[in-house]
C-alpha atoms as a PDB file:
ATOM      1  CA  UNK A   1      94.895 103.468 100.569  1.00  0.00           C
ATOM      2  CA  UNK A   2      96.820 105.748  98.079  1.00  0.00           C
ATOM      3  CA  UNK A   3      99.840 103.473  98.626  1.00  0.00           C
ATOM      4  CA  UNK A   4      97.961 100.433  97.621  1.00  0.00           C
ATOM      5  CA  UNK A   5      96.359 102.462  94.757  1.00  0.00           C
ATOM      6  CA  UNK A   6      99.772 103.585  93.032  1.00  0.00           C
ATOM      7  CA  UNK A   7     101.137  99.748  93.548  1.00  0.00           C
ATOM      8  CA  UNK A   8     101.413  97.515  90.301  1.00  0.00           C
ATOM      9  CA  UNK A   9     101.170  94.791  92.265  1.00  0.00           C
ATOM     10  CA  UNK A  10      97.654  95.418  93.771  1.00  0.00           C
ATOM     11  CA  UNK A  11      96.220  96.341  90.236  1.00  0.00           C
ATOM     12  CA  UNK A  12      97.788  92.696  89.276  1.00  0.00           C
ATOM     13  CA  UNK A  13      95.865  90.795  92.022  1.00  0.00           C
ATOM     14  CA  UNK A  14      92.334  92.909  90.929  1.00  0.00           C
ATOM     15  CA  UNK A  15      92.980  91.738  87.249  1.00  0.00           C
ATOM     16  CA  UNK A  16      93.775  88.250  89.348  1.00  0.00           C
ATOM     17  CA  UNK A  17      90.145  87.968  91.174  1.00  0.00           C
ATOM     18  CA  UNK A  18      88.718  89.221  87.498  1.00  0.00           C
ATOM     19  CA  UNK A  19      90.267  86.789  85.361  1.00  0.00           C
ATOM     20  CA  UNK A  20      90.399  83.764  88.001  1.00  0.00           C
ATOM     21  CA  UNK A  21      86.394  84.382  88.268  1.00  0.00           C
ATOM     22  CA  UNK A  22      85.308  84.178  84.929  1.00  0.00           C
ATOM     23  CA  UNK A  23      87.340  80.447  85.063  1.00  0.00           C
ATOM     24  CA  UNK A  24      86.193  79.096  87.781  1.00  0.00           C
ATOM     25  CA  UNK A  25      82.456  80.292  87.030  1.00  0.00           C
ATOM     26  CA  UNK A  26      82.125  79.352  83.269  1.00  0.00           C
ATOM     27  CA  UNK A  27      83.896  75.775  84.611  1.00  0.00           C
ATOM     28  CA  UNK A  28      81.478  75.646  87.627  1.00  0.00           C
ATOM     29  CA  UNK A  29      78.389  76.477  86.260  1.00  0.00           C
ATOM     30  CA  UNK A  30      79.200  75.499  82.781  1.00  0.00           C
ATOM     31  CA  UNK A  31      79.280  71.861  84.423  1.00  0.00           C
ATOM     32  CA  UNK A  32      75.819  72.212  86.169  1.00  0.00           C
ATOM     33  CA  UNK A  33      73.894  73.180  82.938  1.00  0.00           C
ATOM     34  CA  UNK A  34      76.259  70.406  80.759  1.00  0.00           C
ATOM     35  CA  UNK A  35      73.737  67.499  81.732  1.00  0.00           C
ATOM     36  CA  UNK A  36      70.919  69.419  79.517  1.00  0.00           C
ATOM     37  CA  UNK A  37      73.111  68.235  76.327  1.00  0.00           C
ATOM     38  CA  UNK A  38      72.360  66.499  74.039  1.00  0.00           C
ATOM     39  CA  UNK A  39      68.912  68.253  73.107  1.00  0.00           C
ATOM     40  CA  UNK A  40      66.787  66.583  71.457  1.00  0.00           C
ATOM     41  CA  UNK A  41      67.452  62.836  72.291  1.00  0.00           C
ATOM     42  CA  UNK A  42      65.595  60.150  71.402  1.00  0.00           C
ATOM     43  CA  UNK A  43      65.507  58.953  74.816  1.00  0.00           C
ATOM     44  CA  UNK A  44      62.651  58.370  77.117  1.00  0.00           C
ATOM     45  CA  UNK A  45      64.778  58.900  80.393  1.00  0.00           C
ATOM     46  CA  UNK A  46      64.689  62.222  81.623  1.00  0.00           C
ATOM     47  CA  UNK A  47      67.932  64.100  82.418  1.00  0.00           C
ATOM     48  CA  UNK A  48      68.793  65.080  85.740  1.00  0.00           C
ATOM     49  CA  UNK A  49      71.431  67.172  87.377  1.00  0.00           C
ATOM     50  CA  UNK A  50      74.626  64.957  89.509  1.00  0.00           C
ATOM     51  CA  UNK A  51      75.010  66.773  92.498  1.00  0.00           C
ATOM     52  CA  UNK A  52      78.679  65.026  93.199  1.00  0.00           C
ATOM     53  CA  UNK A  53      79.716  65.704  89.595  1.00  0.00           C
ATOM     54  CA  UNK A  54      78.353  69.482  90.258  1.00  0.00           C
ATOM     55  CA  UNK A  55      80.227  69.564  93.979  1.00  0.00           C
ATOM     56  CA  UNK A  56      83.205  69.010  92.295  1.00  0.00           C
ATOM     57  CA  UNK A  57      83.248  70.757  89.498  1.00  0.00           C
ATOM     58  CA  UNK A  58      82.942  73.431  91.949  1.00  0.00           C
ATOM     59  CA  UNK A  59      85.326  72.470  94.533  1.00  0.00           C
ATOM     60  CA  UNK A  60      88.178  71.165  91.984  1.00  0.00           C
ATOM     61  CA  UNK A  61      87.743  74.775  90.245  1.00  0.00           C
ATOM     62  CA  UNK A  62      88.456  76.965  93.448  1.00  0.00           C
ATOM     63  CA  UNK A  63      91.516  74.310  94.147  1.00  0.00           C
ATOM     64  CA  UNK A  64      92.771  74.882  91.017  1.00  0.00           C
ATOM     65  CA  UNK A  65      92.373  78.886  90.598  1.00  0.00           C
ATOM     66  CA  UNK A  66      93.422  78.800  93.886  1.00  0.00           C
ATOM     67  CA  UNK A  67      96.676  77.051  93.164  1.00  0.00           C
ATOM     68  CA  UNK A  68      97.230  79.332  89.635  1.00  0.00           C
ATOM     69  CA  UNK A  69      96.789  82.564  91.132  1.00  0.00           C
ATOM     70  CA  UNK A  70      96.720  82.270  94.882  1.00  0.00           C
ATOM     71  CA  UNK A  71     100.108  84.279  94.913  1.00  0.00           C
ATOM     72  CA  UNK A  72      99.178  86.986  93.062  1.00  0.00           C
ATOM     73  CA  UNK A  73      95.878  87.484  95.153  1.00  0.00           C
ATOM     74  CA  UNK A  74      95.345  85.420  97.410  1.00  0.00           C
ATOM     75  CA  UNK A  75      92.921  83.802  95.343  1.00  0.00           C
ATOM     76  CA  UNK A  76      89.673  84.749  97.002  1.00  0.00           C
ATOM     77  CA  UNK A  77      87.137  84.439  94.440  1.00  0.00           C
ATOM     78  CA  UNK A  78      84.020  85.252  97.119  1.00  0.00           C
ATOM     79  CA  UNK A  79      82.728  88.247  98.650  1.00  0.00           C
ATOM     80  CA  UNK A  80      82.026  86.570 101.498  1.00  0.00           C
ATOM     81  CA  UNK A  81      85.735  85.021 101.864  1.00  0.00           C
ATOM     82  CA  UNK A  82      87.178  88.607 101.122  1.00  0.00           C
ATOM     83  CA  UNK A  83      85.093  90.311 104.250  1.00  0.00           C
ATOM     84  CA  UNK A  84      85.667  87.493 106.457  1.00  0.00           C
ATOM     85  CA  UNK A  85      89.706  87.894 105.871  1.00  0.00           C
ATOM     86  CA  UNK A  86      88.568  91.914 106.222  1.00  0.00           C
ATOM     87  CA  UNK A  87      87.451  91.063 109.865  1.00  0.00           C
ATOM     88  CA  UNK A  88      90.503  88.817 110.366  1.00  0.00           C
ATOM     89  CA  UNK A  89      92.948  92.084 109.345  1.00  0.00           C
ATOM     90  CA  UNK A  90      94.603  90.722 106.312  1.00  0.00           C
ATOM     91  CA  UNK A  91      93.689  92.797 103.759  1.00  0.00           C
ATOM     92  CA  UNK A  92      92.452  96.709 103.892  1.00  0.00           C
ATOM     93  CA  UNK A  93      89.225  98.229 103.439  1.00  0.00           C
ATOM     94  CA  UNK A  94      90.556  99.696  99.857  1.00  0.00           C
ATOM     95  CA  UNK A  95      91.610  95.997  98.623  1.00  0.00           C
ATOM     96  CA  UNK A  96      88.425  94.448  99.910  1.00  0.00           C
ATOM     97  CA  UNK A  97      86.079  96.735  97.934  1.00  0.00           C
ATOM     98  CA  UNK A  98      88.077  96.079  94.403  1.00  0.00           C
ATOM     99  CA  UNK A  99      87.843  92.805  94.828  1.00  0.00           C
ATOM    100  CA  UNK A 100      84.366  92.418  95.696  1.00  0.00           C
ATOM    101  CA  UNK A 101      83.971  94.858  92.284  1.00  0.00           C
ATOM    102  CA  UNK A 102      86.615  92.441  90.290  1.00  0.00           C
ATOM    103  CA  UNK A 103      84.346  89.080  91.476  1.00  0.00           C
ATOM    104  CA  UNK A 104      81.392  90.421  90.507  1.00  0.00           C
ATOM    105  CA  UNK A 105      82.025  91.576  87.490  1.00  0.00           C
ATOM    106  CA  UNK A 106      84.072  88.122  86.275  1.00  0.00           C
ATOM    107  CA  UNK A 107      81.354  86.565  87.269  1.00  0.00           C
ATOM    108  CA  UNK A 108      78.648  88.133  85.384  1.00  0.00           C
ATOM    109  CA  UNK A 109      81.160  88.205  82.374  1.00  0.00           C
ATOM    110  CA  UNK A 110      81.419  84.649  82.441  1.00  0.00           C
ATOM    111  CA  UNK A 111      77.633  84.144  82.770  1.00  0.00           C
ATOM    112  CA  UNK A 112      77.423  86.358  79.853  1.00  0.00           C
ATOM    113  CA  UNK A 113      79.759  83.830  77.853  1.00  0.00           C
ATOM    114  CA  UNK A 114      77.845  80.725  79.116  1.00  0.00           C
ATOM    115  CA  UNK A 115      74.417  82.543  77.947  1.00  0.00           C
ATOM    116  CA  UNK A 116      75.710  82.548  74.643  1.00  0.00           C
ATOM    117  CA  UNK A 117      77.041  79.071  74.340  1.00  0.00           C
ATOM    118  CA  UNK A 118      73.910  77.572  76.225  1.00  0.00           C
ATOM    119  CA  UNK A 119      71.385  79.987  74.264  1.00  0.00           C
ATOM    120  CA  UNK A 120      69.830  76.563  72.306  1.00  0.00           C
ATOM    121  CA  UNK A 121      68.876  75.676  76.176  1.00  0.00           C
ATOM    122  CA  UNK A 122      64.698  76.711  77.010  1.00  0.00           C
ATOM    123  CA  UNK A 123      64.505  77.934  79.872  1.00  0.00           C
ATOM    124  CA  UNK A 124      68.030  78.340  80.818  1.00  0.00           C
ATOM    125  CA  UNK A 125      68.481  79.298  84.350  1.00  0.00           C
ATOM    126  CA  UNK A 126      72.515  79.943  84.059  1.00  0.00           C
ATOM    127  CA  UNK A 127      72.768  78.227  87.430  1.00  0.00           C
ATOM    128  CA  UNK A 128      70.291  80.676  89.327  1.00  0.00           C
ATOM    129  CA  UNK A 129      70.192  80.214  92.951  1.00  0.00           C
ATOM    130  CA  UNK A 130      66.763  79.824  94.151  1.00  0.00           C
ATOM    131  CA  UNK A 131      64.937  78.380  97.565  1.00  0.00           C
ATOM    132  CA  UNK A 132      63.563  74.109  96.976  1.00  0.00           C
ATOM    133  CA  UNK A 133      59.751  74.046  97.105  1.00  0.00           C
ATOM    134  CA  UNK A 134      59.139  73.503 101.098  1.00  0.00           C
ATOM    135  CA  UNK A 135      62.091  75.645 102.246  1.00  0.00           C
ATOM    136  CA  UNK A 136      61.231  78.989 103.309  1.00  0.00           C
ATOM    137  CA  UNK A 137      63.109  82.605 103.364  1.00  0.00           C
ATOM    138  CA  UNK A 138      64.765  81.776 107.083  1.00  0.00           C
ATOM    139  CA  UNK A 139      65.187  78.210 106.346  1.00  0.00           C
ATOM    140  CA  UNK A 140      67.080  79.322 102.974  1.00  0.00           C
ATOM    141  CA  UNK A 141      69.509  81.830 105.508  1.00  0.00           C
ATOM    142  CA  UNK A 142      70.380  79.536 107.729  1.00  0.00           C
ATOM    143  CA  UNK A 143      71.436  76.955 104.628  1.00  0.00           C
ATOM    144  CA  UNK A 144      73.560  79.776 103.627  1.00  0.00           C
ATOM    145  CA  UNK A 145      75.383  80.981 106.535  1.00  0.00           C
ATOM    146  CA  UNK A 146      76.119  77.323 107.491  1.00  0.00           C
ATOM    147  CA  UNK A 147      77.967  76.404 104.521  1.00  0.00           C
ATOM    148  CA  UNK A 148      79.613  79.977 103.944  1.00  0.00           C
ATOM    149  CA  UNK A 149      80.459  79.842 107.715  1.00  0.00           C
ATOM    150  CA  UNK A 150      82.270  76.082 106.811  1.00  0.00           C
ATOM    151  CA  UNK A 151      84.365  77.527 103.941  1.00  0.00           C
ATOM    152  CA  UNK A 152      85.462  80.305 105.513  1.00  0.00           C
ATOM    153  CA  UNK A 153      86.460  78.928 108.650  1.00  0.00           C
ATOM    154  CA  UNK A 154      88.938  76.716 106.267  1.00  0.00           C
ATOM    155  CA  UNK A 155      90.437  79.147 104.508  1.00  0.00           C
ATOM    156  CA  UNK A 156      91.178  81.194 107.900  1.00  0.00           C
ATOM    157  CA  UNK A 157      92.466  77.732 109.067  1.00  0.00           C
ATOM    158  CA  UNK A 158      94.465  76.492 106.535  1.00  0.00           C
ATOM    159  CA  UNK A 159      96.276  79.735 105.792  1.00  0.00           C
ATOM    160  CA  UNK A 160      96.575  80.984 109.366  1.00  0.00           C
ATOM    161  CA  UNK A 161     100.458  82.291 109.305  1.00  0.00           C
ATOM    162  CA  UNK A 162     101.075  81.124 112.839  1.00  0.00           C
ATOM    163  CA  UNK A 163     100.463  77.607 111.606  1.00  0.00           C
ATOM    164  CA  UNK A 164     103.336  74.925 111.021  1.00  0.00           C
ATOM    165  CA  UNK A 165     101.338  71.735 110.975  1.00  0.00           C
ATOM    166  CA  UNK A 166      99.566  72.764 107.838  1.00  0.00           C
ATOM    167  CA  UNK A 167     100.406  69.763 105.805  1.00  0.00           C
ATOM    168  CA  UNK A 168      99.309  68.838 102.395  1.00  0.00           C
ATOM    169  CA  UNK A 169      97.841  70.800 100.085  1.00  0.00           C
ATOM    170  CA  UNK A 170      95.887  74.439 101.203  1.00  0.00           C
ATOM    171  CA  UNK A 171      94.042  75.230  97.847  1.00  0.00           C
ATOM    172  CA  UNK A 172      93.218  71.452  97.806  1.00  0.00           C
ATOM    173  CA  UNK A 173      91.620  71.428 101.441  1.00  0.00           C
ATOM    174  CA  UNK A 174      89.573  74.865 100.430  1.00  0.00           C
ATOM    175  CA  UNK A 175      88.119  73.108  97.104  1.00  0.00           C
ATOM    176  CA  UNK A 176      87.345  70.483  99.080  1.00  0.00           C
ATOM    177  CA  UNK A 177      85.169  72.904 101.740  1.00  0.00           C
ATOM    178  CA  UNK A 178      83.684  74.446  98.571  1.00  0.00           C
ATOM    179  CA  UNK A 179      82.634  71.016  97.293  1.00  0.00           C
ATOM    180  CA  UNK A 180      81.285  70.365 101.000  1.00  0.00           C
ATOM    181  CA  UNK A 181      79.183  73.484 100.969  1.00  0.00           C
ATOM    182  CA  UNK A 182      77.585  72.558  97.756  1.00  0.00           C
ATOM    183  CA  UNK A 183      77.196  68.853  98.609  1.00  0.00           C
ATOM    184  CA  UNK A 184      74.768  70.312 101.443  1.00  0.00           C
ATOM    185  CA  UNK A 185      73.387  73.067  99.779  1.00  0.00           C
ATOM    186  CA  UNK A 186      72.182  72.376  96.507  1.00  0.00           C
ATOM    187  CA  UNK A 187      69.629  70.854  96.873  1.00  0.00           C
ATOM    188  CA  UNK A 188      67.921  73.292  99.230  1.00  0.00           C
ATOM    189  CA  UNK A 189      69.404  76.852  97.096  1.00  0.00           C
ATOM    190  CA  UNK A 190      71.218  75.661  95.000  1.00  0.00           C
ATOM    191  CA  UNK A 191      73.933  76.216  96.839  1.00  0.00           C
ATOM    192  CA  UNK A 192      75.269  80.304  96.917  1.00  0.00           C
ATOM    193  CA  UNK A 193      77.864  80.550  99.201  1.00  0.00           C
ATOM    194  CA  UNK A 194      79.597  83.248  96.786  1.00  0.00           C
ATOM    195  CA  UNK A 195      77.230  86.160  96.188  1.00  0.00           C
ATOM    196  CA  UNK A 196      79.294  87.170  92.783  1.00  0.00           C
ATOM    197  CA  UNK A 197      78.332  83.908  91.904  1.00  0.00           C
ATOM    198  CA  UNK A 198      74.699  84.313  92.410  1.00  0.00           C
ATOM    199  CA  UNK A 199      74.658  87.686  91.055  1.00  0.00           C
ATOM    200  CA  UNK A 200      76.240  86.710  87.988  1.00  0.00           C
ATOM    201  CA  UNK A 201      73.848  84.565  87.142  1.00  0.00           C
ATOM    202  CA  UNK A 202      70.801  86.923  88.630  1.00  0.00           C
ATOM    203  CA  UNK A 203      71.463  89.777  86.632  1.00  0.00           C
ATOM    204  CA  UNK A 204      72.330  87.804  83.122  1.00  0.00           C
ATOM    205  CA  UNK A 205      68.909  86.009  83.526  1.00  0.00           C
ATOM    206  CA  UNK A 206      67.545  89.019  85.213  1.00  0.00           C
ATOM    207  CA  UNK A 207      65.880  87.467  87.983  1.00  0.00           C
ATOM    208  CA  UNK A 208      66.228  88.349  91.410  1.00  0.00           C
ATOM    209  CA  UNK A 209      63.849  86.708  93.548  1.00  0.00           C
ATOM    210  CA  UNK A 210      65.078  86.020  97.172  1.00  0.00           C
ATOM    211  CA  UNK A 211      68.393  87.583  95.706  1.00  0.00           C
ATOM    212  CA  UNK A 212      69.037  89.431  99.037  1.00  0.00           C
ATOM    213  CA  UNK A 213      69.477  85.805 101.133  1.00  0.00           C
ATOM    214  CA  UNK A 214      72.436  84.929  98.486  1.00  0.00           C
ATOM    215  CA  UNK A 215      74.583  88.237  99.740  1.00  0.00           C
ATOM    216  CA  UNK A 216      73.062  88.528 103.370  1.00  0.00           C
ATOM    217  CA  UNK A 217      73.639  84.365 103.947  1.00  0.00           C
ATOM    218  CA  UNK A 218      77.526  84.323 103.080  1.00  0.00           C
ATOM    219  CA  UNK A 219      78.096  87.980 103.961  1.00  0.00           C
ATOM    220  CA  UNK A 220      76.927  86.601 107.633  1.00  0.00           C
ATOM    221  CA  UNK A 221      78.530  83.332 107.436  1.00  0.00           C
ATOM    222  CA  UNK A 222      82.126  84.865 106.346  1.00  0.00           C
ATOM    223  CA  UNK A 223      81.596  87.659 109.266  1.00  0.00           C
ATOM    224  CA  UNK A 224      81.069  84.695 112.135  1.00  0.00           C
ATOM    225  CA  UNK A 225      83.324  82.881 110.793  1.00  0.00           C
ATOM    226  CA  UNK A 226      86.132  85.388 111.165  1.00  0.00           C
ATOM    227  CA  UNK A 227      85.064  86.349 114.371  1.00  0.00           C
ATOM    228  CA  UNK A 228      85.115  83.274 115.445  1.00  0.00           C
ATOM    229  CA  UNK A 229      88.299  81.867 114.409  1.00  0.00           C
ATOM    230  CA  UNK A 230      90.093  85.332 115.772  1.00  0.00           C
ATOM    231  CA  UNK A 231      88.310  85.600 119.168  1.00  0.00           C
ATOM    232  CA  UNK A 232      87.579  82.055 120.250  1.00  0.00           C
ATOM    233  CA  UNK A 233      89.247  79.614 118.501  1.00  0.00           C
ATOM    234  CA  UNK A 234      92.226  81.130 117.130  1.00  0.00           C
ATOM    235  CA  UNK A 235      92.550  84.410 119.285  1.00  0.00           C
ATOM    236  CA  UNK A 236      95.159  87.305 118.070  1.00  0.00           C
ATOM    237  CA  UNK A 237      96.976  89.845 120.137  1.00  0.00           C
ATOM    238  CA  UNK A 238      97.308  92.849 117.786  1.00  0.00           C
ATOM    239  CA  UNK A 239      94.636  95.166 118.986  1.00  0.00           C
ATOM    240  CA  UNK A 240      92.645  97.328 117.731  1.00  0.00           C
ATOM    241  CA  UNK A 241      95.313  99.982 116.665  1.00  0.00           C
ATOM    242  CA  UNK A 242      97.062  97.317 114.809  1.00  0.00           C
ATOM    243  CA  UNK A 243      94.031  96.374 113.023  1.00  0.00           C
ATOM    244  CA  UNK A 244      92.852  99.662 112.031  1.00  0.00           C
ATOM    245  CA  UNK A 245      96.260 100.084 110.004  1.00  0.00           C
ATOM    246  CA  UNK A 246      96.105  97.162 108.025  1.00  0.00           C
ATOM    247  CA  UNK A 247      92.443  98.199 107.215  1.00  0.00           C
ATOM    248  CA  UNK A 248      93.981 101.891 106.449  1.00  0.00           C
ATOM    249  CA  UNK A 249      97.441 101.574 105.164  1.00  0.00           C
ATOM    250  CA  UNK A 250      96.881  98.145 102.803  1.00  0.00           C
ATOM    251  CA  UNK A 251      99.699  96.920 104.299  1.00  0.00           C
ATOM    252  CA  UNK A 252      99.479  93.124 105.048  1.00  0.00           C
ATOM    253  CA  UNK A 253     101.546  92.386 108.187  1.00  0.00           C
ATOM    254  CA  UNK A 254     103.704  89.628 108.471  1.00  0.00           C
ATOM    255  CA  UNK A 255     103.636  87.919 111.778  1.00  0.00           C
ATOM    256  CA  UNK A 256     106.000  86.177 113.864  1.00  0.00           C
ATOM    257  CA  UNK A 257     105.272  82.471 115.852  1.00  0.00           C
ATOM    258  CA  UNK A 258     105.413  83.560 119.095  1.00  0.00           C
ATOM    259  CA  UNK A 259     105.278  80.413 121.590  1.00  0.00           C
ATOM    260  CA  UNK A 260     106.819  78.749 124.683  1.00  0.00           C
ATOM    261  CA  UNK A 261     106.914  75.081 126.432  1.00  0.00           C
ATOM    262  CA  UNK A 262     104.479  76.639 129.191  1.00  0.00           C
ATOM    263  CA  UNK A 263     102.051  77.950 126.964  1.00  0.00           C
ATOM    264  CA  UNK A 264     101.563  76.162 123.544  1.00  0.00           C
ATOM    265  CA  UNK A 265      98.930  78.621 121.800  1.00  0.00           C
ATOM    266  CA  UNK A 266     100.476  80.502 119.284  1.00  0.00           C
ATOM    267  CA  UNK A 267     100.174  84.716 118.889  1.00  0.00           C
ATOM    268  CA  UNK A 268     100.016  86.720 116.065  1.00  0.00           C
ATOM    269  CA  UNK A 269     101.868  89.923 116.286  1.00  0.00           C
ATOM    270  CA  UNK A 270     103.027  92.058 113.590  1.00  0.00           C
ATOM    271  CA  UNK A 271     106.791  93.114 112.844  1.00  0.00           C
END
């Protein structure tokens, strides 16, 4: 950890997650409040919210932060992502916490921002995440976990270091996992899937009803997700030693492709 701590580069990818996160949530969110505008409208038809247009806005903002500062950070932008690639042994216990802090507080800085642009809107939500009438508090979960669970088996997948038939574009295929999550999810939660993101907009519009299913959802989702990319799907040979100093040292190992013509699965060891 105090090797990490004392690096220029780590403090770079903190700022990273901070400044990527305000983007991508005044972009995201900003887009699901836009279809309020124009108030006042002479219009009899009542306005209501595109859940593609929404999807996307979310999904082409990840690709696209993703893309800008994916190699100073990785690009996480989600609690849930960051703990999942915890689990995996990418990143060490001192990185994940900082950027879990950085996420959370972009996003409630961009909420902030959007507050004051929107302020003209009654009863402005700021995209708060809350359970559809009919769904209940385990119904809600298990909305949650499934999409988190989606994402963040495709970010394991796509930038899996053993991998050379990864073609195409990875922050692409990621935005497009985001923009599959929310295409199930909002119109059951509004789709979380990032609990920054819902507690940015929680604690601007100070409401935190059902907050807990937002952080206990993805945190879950991410968790099985890694666990079961790295055990079942996907399984690693570094053991448990190996592990522990990634999550210790901050240290990310680079890995060799280890493979043969008898057996085509492909091991991860470090250097």
């Amino acid at each position: 950890m105090a090797s990490e701590f004392k690096k220029k580069a780590f403090w770079r990818a903190v700022v990273a997650e901070f400044f990527a996160m305000i983007l991508f949530i005044f972009i995201s969110i900003g887009s699901a409040l836009g279809f309020n505008f124009p108030l006042g409208s002479n219009t009899t038809v009542t306005a209501t919210q595109d859940n593609v247009k929404v999807s996307l806005a979310f999904g082409l903002a990840i690709a696209t932060m993703a893309q800008s500062v994916g190699h100073i950070s990785g690009a996480h932008l989600n609690p849930a992502v960051t703990l999942g690639l915890l689990v995996s042994c990418q990143i060490s216990l001192f990185k994940a916490l900082m950027y879990i802090i950085a996420q959370c507080l972009g996003a409630v800085v961009a909420t902030a921002i959007l507050s004051g642009i929107t302020s003209s809107l009654p009863n402005n939500s700021l995209g708060l995440n809350a359970l559809a009438n009919g769904i209940n508090l385990g119904q809600g979960l298990g909305i949650e976990i499934i999409a988190t669970l989606q994402l963040v088996l495709c970010v394991l997948a796509t930038t899996d270091r053993r991998r050379n038939d990864v073609t195409g574009s990875a922050p692409l295929a990621i935005g497009l996992s985001v923009a599959l999550g929310h295409l199930l999810a909002i119109d059951y939660t509004g789709c979380g899937i990032n609990p920054a993101r819902s507690f940015g907009s929680a604690l601007i519009a100070n409401n935190f009803t059902n907050h807990w299913i937002f952080w206990v959802g993805p945190i879950i989702g991410g968790l099985s997700a890694a666990l079961i990319y790295d055990f079942i799907l996907a399984p690693r040979t570094s053991d448990l030693t190996d592990r522990m100093k990634v999550w210790t040292s901050g240290q990310v190992e680079e890995y060799d492709l280890d493979g043969d013509e008898v057996n085509s699965r492909v091991e991860m060891k470090p250097k």
